[in-house]
Protein backbone atom coordinates (compact mmCIF):
# COMPACT_ATOMS: atom_id res chain seq x y z
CA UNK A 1 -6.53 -1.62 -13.85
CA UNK A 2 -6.56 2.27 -13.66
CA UNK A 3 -4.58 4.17 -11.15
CA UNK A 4 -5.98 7.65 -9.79
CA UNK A 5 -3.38 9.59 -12.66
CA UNK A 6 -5.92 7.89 -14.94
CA UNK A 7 -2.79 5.30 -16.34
CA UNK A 8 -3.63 2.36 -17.23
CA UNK A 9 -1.56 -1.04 -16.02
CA UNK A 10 -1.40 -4.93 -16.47
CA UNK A 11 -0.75 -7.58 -14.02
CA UNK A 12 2.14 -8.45 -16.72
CA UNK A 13 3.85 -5.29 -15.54
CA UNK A 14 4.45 -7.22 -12.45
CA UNK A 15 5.85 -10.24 -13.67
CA UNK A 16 8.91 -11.63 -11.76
CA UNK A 17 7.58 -9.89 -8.49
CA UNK A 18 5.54 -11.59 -5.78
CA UNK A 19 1.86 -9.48 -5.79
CA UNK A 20 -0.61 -8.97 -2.93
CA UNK A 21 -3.89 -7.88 -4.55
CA UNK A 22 -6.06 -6.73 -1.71
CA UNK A 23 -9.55 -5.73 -3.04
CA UNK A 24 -11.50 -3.32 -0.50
CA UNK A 25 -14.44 -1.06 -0.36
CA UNK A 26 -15.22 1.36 2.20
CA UNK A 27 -17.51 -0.94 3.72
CA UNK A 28 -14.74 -3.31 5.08
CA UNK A 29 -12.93 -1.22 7.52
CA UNK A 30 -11.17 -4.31 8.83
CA UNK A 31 -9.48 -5.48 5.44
CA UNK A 32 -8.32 -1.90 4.29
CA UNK A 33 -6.73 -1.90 7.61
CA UNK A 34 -5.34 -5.05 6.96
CA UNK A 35 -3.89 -4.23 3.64
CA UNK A 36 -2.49 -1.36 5.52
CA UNK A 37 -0.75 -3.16 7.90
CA UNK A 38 0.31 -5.74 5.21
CA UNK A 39 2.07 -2.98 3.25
CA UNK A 40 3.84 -1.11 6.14
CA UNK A 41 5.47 -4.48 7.43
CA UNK A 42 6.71 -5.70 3.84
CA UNK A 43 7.18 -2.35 2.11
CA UNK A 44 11.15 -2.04 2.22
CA UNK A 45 10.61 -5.53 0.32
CA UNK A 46 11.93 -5.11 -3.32
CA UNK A 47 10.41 -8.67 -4.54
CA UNK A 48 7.04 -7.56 -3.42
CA UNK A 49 4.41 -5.51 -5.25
CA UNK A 50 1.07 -4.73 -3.41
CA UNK A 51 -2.04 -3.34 -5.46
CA UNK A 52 -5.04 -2.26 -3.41
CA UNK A 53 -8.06 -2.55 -5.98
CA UNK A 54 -11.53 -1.20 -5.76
CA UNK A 55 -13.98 -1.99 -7.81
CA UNK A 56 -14.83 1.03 -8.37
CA UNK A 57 -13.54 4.83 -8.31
CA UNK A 58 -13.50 5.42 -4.40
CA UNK A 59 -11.25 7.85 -2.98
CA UNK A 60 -8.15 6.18 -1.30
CA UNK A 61 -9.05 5.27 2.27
CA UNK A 62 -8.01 8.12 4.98
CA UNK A 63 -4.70 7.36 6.58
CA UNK A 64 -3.13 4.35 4.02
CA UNK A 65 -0.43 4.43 1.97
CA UNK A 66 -1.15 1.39 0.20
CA UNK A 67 -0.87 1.94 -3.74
CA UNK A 68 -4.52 2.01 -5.17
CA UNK A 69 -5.71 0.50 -8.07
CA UNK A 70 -9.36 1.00 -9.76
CA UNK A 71 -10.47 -1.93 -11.21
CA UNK A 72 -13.85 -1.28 -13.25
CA UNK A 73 -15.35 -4.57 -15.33
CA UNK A 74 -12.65 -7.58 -15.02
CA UNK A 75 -12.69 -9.58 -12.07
CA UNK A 76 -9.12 -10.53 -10.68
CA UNK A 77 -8.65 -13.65 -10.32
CA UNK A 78 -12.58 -13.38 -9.18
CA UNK A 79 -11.66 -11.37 -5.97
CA UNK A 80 -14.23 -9.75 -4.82
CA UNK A 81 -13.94 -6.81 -1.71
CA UNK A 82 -12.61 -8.22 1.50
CA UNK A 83 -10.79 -10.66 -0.49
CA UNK A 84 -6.67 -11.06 -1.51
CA UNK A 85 -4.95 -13.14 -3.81
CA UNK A 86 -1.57 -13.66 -3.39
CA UNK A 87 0.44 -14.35 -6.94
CA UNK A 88 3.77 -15.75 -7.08
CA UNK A 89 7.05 -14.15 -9.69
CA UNK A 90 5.77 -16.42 -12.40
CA UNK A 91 2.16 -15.07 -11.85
CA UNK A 92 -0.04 -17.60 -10.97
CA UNK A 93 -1.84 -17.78 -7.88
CA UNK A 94 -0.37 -18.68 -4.98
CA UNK A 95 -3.13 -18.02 -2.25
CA UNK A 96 -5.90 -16.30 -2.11
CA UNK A 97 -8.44 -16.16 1.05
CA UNK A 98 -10.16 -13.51 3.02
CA UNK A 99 -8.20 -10.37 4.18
CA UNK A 100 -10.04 -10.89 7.75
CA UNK A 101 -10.39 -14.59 8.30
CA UNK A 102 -7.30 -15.85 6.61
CA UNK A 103 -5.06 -12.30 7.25
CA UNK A 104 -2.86 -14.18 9.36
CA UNK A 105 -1.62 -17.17 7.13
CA UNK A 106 -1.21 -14.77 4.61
CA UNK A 107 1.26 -12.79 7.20
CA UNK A 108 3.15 -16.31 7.75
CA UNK A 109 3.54 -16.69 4.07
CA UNK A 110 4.44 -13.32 3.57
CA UNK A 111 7.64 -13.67 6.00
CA UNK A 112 8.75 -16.68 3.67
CA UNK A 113 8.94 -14.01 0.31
């Protein structure tokens, strides 16, 4: 993954944190929103990492905060936009699901971290 600096990063840089991925495109209004509210509620949260990916170089939506991530080749976990996976300290995947259909479980499980 590529942030907008043009750094590169690993999801082993993460390791021993719990990480949302959240993979959006400009399309999905309702999931960048989502990942957006996501953040805001479990920002203060020092276990928890979130990484909003695109799949390609997009600006970062208007009015988020999320941290962005470009993601250009490799697939995630197969992710694909609209999409989250949810990885646990150890990094394996813990849930992954639709940021629309399945936004609230993901909330519950969130609450538990």
């Amino acid at each position: 993954m590529t942030d907008p600096a043009g750094y590169s990063h690993t999801l082993e840089e993460y390791r021993g944190h719990v990480v949302v991925i959240g993979v959006w495109s400009r399309k999905q209004a309702e999931s960048i929103v989502n990942i957006e509210r996501l953040y805001k509620a479990n920002a203060d949260n020092p276990k928890l990492r979130f990484l909003g990916v695109s799949a390609d170089r997009q600006p970062k939506p208007p009015n988020t905060t999320f941290p962005v991530v470009y993601n250009e080749g490799s697939k995630l976990f197969g992710a694909q936009p609209g999409e989250f996976v949810l990885l646990s300290e150890t990094g394996s995947v813990e849930m992954r699901g639709s940021l629309v259909k399945d936004f609230d479980s993901l909330q519950k499980t969130m609450k538990g971290k």
